[in-house]
C-alpha atoms as a PDB file:
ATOM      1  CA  UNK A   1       0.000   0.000   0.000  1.00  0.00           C
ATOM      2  CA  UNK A   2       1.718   3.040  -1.019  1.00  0.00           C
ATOM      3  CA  UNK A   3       0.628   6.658  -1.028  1.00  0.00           C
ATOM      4  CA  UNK A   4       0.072   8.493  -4.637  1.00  0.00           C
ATOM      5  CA  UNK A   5      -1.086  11.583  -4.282  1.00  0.00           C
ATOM      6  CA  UNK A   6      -2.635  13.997  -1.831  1.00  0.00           C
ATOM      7  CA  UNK A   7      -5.062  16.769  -2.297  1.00  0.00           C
ATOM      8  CA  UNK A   8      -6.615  18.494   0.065  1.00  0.00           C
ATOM      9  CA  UNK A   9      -8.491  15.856   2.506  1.00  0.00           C
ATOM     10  CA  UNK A  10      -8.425  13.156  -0.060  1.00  0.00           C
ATOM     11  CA  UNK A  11      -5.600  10.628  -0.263  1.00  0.00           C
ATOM     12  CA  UNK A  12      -4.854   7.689  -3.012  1.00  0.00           C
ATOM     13  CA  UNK A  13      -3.705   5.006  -2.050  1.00  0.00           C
ATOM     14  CA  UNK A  14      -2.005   2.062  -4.374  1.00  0.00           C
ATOM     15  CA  UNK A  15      -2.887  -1.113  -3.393  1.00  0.00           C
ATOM     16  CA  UNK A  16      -0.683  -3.646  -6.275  1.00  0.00           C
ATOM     17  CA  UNK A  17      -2.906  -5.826  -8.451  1.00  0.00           C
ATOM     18  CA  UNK A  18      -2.188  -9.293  -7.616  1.00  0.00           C
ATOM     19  CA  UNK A  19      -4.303 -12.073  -5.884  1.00  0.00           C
ATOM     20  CA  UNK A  20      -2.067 -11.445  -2.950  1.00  0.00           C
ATOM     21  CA  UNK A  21      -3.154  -8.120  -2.214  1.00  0.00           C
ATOM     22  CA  UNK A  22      -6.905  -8.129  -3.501  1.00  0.00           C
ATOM     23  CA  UNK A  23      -7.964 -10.744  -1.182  1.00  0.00           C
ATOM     24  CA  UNK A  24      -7.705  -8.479   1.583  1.00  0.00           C
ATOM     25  CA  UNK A  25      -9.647  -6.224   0.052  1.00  0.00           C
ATOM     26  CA  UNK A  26     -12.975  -7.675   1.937  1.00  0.00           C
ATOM     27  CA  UNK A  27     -10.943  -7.153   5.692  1.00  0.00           C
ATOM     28  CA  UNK A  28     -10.279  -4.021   4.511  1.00  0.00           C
ATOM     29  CA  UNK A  29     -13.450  -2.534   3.678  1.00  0.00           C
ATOM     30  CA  UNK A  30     -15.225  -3.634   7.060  1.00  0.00           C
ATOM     31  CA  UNK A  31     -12.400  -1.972   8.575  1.00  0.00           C
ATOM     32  CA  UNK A  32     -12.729   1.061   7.437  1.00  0.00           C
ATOM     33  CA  UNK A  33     -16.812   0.577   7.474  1.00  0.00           C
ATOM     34  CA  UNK A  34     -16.681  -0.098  10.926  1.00  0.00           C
ATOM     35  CA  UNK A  35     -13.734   2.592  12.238  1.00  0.00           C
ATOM     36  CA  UNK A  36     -15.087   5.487   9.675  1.00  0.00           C
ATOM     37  CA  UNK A  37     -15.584   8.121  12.947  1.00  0.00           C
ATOM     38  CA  UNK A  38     -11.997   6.372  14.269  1.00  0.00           C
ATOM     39  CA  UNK A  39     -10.142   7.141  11.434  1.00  0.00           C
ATOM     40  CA  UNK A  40     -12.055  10.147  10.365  1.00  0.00           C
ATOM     41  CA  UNK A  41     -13.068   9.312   6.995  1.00  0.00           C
ATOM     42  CA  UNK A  42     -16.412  10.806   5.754  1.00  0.00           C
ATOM     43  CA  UNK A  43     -16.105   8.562   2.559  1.00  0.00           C
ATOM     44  CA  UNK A  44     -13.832   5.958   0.754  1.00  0.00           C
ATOM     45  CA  UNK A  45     -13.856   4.567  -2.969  1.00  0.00           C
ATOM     46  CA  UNK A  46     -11.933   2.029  -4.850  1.00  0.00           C
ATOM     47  CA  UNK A  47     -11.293   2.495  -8.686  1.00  0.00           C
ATOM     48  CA  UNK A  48      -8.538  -0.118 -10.797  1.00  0.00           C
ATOM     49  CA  UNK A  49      -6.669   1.887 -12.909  1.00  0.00           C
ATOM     50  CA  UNK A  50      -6.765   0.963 -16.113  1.00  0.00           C
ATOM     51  CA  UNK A  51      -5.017   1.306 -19.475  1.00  0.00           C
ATOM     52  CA  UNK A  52      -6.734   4.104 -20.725  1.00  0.00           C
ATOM     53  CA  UNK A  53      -5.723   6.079 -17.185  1.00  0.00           C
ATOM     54  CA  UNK A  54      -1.921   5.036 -18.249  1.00  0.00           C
ATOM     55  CA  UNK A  55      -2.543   6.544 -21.249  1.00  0.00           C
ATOM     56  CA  UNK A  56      -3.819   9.912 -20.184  1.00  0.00           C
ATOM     57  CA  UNK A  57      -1.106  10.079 -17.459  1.00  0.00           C
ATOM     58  CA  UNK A  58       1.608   9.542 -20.076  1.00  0.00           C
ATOM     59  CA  UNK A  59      -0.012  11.940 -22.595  1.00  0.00           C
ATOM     60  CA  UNK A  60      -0.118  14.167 -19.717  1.00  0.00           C
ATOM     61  CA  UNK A  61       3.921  13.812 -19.707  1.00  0.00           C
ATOM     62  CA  UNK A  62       4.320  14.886 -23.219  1.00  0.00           C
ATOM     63  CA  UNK A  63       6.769  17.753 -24.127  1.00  0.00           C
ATOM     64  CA  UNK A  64       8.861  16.409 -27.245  1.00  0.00           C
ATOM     65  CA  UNK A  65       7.747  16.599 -30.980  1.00  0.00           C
ATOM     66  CA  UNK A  66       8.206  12.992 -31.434  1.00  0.00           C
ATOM     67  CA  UNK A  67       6.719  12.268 -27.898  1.00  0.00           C
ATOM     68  CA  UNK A  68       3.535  13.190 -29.895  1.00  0.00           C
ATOM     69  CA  UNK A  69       4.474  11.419 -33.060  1.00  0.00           C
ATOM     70  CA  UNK A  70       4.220   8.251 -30.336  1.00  0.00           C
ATOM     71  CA  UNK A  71       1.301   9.069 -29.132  1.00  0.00           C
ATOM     72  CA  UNK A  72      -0.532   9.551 -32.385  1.00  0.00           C
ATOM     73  CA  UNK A  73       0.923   5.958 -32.900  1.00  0.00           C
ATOM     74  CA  UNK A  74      -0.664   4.984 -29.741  1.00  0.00           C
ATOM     75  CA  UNK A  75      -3.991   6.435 -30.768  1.00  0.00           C
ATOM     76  CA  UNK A  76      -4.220   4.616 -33.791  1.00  0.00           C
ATOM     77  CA  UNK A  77      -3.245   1.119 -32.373  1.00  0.00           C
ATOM     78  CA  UNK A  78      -5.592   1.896 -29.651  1.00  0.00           C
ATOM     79  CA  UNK A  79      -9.152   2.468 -32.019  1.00  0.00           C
ATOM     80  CA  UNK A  80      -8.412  -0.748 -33.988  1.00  0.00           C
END
């Protein structure tokens, strides 16, 4: 579980994608559920990040002519 980013009174967490680590996913929901006024969380969410959330975070990264050049690339392998 490591931190990624941290705005305001929000925090992301990123929990690693293996069987491992997802199967405590269960414990860790009632925990939270049930220590919500312990911890002081007013709400929680879970999300998977997904390809198309690598690909705006790399687009995001661009700043090089033929960085775009790749990511036109991308785009077209992408729609196919």
């Amino acid at each position: 579980l490591n931190i990624k980013e941290e705005h305001g009174d929000q925090i992301t967490y990123v929990i690693k994608d293996d069987v491992e680590h997802t199967k405590v996913f269960p414990v860790m929901l009632a925990e939270l559920d049930e220590n919500k006024t312990k911890y002081h969380i007013k709400s929680y969410g879970l999300s998977n990040s997904g390809l198309e959330q690598v690909f705006l975070r790399v687009a995001d990264e661009i700043t090089r002519p033929e960085d775009y050049e790749r990511l036109s690339q991308w785009k077209k392998f992408q729609n196919r």
